[in-house]
Protein backbone atom coordinates (compact mmCIF):
# COMPACT_ATOMS: atom_id res chain seq x y z
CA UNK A 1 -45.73 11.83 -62.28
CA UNK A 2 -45.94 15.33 -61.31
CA UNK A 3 -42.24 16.54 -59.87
CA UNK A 4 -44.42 18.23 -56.92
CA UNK A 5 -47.49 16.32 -54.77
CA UNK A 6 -48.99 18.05 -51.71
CA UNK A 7 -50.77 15.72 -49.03
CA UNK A 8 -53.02 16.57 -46.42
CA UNK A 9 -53.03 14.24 -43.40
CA UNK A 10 -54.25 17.33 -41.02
CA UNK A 11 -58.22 17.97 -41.21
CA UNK A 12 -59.08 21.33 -42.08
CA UNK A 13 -59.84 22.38 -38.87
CA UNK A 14 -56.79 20.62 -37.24
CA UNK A 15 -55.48 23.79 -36.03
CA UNK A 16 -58.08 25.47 -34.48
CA UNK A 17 -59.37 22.83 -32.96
CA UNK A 18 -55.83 22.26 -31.37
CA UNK A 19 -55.45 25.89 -30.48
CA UNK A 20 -58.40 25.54 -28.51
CA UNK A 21 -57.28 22.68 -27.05
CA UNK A 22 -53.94 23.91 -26.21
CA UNK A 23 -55.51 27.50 -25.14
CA UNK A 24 -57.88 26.09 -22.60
CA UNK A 25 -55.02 23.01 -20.94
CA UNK A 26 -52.71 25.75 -20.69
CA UNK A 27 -54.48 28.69 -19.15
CA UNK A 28 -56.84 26.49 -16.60
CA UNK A 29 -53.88 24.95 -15.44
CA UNK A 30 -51.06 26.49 -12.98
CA UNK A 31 -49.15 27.33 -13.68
CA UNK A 32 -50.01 28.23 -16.93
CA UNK A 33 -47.94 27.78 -20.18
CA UNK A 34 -48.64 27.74 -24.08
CA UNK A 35 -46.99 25.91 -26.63
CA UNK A 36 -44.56 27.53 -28.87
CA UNK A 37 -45.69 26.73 -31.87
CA UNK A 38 -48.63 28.97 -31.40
CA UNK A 39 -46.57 32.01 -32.23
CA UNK A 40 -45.68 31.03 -35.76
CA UNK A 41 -48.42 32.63 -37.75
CA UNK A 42 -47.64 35.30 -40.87
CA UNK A 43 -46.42 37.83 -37.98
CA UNK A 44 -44.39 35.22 -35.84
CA UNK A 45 -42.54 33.75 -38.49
CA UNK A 46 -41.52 37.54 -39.99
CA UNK A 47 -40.38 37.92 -36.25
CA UNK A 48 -38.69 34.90 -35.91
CA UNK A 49 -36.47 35.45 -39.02
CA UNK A 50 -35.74 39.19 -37.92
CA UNK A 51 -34.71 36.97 -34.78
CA UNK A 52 -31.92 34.80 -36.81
CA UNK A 53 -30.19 37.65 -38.16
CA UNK A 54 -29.37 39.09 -34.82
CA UNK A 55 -26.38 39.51 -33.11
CA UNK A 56 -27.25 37.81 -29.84
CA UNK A 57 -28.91 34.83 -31.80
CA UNK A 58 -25.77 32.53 -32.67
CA UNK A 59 -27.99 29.11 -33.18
CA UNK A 60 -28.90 29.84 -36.87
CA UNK A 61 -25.57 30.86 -37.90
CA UNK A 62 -24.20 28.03 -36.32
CA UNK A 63 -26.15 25.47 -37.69
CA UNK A 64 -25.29 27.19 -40.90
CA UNK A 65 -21.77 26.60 -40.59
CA UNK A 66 -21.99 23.51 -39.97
CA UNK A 67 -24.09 22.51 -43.03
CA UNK A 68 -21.84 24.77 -44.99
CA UNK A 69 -18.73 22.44 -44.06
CA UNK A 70 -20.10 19.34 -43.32
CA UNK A 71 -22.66 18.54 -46.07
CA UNK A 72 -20.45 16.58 -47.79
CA UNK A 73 -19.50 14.29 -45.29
CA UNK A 74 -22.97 13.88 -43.78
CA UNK A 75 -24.29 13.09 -47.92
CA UNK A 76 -21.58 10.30 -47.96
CA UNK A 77 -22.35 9.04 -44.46
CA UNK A 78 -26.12 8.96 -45.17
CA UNK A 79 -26.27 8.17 -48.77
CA UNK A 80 -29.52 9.13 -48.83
CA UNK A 81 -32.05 8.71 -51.99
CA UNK A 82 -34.33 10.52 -50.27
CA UNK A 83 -34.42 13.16 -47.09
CA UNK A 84 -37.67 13.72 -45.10
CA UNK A 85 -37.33 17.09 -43.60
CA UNK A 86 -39.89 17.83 -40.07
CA UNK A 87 -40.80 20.85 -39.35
CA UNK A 88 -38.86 22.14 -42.69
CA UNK A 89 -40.61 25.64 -43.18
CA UNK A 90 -38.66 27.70 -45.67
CA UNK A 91 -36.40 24.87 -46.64
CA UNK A 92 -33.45 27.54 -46.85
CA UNK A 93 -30.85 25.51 -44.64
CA UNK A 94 -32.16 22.25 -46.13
CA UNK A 95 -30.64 23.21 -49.53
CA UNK A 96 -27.00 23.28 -48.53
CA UNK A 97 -27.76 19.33 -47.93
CA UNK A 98 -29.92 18.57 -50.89
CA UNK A 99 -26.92 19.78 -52.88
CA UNK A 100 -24.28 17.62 -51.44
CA UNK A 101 -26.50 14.78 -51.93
CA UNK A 102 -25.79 13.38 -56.01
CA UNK A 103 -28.00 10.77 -56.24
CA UNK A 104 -31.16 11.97 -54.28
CA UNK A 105 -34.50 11.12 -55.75
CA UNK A 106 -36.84 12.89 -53.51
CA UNK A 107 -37.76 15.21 -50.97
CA UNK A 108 -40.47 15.11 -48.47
CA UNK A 109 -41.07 18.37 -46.67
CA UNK A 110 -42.99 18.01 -43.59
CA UNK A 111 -45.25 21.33 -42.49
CA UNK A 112 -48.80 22.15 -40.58
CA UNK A 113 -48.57 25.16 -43.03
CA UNK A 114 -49.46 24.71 -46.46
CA UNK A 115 -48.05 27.94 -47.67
CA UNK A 116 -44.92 27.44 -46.75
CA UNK A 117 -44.91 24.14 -48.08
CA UNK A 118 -46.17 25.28 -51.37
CA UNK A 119 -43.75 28.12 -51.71
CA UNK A 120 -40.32 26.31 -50.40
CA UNK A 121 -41.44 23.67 -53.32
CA UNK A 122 -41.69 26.18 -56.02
CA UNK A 123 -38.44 27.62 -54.99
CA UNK A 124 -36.54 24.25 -54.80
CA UNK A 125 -38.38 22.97 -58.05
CA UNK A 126 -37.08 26.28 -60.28
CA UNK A 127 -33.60 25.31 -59.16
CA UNK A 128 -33.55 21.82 -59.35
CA UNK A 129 -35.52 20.43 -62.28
CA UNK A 130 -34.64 16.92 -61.74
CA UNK A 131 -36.25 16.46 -57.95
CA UNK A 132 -39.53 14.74 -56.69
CA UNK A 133 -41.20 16.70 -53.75
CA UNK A 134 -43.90 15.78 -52.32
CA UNK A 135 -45.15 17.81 -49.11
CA UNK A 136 -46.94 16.32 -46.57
CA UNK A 137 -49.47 18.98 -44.23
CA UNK A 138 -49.02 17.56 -40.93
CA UNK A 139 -48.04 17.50 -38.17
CA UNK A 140 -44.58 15.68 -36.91
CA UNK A 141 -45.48 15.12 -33.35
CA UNK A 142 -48.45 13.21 -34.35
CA UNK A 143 -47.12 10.42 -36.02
CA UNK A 144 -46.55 10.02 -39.86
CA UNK A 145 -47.26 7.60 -42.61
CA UNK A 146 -44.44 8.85 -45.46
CA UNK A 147 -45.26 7.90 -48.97
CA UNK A 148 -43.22 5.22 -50.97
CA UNK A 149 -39.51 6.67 -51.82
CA UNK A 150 -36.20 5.00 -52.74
CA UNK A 151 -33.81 4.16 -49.80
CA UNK A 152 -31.86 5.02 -47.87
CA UNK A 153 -34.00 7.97 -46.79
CA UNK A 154 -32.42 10.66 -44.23
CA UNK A 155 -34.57 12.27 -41.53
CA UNK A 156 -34.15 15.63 -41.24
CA UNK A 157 -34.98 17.81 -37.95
CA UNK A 158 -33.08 21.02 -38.32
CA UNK A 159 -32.90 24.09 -35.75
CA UNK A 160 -32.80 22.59 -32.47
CA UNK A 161 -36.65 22.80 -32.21
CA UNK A 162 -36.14 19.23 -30.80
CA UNK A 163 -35.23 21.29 -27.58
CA UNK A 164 -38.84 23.10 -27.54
CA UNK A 165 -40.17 19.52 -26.46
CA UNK A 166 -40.72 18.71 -22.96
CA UNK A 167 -38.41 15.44 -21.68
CA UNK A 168 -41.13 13.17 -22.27
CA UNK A 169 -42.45 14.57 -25.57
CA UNK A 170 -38.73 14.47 -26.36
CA UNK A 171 -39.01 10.38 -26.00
CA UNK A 172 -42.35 9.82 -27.02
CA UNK A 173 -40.73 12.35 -30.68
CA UNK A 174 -37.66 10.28 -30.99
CA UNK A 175 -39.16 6.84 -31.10
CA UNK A 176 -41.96 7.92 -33.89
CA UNK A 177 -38.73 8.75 -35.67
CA UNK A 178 -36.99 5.51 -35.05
CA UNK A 179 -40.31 3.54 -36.08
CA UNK A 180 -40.15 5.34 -39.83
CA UNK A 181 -36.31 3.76 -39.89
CA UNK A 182 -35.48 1.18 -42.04
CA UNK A 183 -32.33 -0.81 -42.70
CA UNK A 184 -30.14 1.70 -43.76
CA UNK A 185 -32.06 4.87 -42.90
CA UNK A 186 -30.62 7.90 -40.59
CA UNK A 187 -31.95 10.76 -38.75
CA UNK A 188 -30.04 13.95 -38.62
CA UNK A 189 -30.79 15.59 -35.77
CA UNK A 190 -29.72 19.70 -34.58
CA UNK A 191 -29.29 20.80 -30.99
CA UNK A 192 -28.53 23.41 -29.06
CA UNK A 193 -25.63 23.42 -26.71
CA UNK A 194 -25.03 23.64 -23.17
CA UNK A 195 -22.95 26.90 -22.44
CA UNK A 196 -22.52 29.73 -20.42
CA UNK A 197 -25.90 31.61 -18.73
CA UNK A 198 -25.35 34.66 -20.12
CA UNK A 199 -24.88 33.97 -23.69
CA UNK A 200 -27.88 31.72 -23.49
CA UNK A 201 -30.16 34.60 -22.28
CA UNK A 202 -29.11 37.03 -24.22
CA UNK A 203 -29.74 35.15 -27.22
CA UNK A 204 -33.35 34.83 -25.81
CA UNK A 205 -33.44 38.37 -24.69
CA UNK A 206 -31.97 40.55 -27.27
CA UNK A 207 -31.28 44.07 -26.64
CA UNK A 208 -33.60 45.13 -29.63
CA UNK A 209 -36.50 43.62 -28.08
CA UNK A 210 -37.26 41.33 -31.36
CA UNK A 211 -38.05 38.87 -29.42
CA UNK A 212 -40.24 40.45 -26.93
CA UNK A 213 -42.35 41.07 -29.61
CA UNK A 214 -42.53 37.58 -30.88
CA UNK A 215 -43.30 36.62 -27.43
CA UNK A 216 -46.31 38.45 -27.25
CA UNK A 217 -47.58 37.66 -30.79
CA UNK A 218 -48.73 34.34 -29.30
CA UNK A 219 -51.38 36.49 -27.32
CA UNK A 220 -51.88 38.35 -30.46
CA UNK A 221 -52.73 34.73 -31.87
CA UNK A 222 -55.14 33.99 -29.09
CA UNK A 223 -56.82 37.43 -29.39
CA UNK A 224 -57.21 37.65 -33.01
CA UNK A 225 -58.34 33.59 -33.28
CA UNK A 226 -60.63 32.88 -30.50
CA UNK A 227 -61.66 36.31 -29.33
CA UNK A 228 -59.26 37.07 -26.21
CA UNK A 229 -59.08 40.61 -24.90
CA UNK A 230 -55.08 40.11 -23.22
CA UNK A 231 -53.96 43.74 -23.48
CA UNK A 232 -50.19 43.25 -24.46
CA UNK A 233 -49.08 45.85 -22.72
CA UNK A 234 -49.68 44.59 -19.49
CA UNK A 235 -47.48 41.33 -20.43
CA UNK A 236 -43.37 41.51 -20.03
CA UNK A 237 -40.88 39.39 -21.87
CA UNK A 238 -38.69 37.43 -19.56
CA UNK A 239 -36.13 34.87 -20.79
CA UNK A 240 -34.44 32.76 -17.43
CA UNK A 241 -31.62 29.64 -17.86
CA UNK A 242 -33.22 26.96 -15.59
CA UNK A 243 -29.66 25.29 -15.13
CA UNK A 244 -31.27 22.00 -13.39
CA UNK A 245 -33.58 21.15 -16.46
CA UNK A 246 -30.94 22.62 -18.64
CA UNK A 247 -33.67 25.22 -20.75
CA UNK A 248 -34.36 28.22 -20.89
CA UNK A 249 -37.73 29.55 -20.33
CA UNK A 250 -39.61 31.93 -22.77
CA UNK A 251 -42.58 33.79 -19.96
CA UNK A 252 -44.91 36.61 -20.08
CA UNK A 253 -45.37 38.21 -16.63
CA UNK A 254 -48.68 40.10 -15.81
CA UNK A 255 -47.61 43.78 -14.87
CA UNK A 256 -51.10 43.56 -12.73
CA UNK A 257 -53.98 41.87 -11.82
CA UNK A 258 -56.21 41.08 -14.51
CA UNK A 259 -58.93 38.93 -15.70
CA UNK A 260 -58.88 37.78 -19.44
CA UNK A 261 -61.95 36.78 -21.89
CA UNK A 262 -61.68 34.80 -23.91
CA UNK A 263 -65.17 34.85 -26.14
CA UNK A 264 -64.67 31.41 -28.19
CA UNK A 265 -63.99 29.40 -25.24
CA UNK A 266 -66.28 31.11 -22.28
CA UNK A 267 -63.57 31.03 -20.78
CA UNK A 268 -62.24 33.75 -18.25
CA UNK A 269 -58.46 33.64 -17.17
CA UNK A 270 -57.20 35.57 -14.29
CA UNK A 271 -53.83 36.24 -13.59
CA UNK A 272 -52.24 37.82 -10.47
CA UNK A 273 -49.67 40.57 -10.41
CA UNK A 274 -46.49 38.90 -11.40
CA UNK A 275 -47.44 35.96 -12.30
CA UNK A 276 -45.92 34.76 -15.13
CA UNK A 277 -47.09 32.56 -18.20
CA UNK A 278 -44.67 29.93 -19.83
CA UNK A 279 -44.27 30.01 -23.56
CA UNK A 280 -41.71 28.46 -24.42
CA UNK A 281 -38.50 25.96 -23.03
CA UNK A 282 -35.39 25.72 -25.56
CA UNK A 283 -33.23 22.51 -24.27
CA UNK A 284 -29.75 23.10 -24.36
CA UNK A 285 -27.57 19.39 -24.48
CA UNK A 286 -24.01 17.77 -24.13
CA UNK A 287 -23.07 15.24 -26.48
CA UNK A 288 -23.84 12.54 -23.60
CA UNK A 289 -27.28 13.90 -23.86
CA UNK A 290 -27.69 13.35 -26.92
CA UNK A 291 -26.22 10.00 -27.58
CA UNK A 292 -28.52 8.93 -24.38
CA UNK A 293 -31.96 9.64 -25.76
CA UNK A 294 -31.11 8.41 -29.08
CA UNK A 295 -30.06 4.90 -27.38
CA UNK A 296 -33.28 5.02 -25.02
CA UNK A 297 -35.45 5.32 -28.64
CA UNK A 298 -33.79 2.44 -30.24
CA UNK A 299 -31.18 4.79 -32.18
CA UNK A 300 -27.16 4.76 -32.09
CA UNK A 301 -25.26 8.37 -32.77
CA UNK A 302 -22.89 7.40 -35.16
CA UNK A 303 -21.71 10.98 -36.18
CA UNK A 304 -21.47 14.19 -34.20
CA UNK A 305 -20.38 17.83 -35.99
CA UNK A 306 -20.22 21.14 -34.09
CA UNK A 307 -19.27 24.36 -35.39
CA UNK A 308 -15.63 26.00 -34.76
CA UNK A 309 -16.84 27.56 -31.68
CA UNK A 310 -18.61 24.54 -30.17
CA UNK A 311 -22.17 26.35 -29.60
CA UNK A 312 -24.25 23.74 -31.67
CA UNK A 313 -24.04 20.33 -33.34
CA UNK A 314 -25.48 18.07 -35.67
CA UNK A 315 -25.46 14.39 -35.24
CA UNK A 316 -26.44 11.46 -37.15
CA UNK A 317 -28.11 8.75 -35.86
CA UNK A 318 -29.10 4.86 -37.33
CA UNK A 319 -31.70 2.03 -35.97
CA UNK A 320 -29.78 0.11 -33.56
């Protein structure tokens, strides 16, 4: 069998069809929001990685640190055979686990985008000989069928993108996971933590203005893929810690009134002066959080690691 399968459970015209779904709920509704996953095309993910690297964004580095020190101990808890990574993009963080891991089989990398599928497999494939990979195109919040690997497999969902899912989406996520789970299986899951406002904005607001510009590139999306005319210079980047809900909110406020076309939809949008456009929430969590919404899906945290300075944490969690 070839070391590397790619599988296609997304029609071809999955994602436009779901932008233009997502374009039209979003802006005929009020008040309007889009989802974040819109803004990762070539641009947006270039952005987002010029994004990890700065100084006001401590979540990657974090995460980092813990996979640095804690593979180990999360390979021996898990034992995994195989790991099933959502959402797993590059792969880069992924590795520091695959390597801790001595007898893994297999790894399933789980991606709407087929490039960066195909080029995180050719990557992990020229340094590791011995591993199965086989991609899946699709996408996580939909439900999955995996293919057939050896147990115990380990569920990866890295970043704290768990945290760009609404409460309910959150629940609705977290038991799809627990229904891939068998007897033995584990889900390792990254979050974000609860901590002071301002270090939590910043990190969403960086002094650069890196992210500004990723914020907009999801109307650069909308123009370029169903014919919108928003003028991104009449859009400003806000980032605001909503301390009941416990997020932060990514928004675009109109500088004035305007009206925007959009040609593939018919559709025109107007927005006042001021009013603002939701693009994204980041949930930030305590360990009681956590451990809550993993019992309420059927899952127990058995493991929790943060790094030395307490700003993020991984945590592993079994079928109850």
């Amino acid at each position: 069998m070839s070391p590397f399968l790619l599988t296609r459970t997304l029609p071809e015209d999955a994602t436009g069809a779901a932008l233009r779904a997502d374009v039209l709920t979003g802006l005929t509704r009020r008040p309007k929001s889009l989802p974040p996953k819109w803004f990762y095309d070539a641009r947006g993910s270039e952005l987002f990685e010029e994004i990890t690297r700065l100084p006001e964004y401590y979540p990657t580095r974090a995460e980092r640190e813990i996979l640095e020190a804690r593979a180990g101990e999360i390979a021996a808890a898990s034992g995994a055979r195989t790991v099933i990574e959502l959402g797993s993009g590059s792969s880069e963080k992924t590795r520091h686990l695959l390597d801790a891991l001595p007898g893994l089989h297999s790894y399933v990398p789980v991606d709407v985008s087929e490039s960066a599928l195909t080029g995180a497999a050719e990557s992990l494939l020229a340094e590791r000989p011995g591993l199965s990979v086989h991609a899946l195109i699709a996408d996580f919040t939909g439900g999955l069928a995996l293919p057939g690997t050896p147990g115990p497999r380990l569920v990866v969902f890295l970043g704290g993108t768990i945290g760009n899912l609404l409460p309910e989406e959150r629940a609705a996520f977290l038991r799809s996971v627990r229904a891939l789970l068998s007897p033995g299986d584990a889900l390792l899951l990254g979050t974000d933590l609860v901590k002071d406002e301002e270090t939590l904005v910043a990190a969403y607001d960086d002094a650069a203005g890196v992210t500004a510009a990723f914020n907009k590139n999801v109307l650069s999306v909308v123009n370029r893929e169903l014919g919108a005319d928003f003028p991104l210079g009449d859009f400003d980047h806000r980032a605001v810690w909503n301390p009941r809900d416990r997020w932060i909110e990514m928004r675009l406020r109109a500088r004035r009134a305007l009206n925007v076309k959009i040609r593939e939809l018919d559709l025109v949008v107007p927005f006042e002066a001021g009013e603002e456009l939701r693009t994204e929430v980041s949930a930030k969590f305590r360990q009681e959080d956590v451990r809550a919404e993993l019992e309420a899906a059927g899952m127990r945290l058995a493991q929790w690691w943060t790094d030395a300075a307490g700003r993020f944490a991984l945590s592993l969690a079994t079928a109850v």
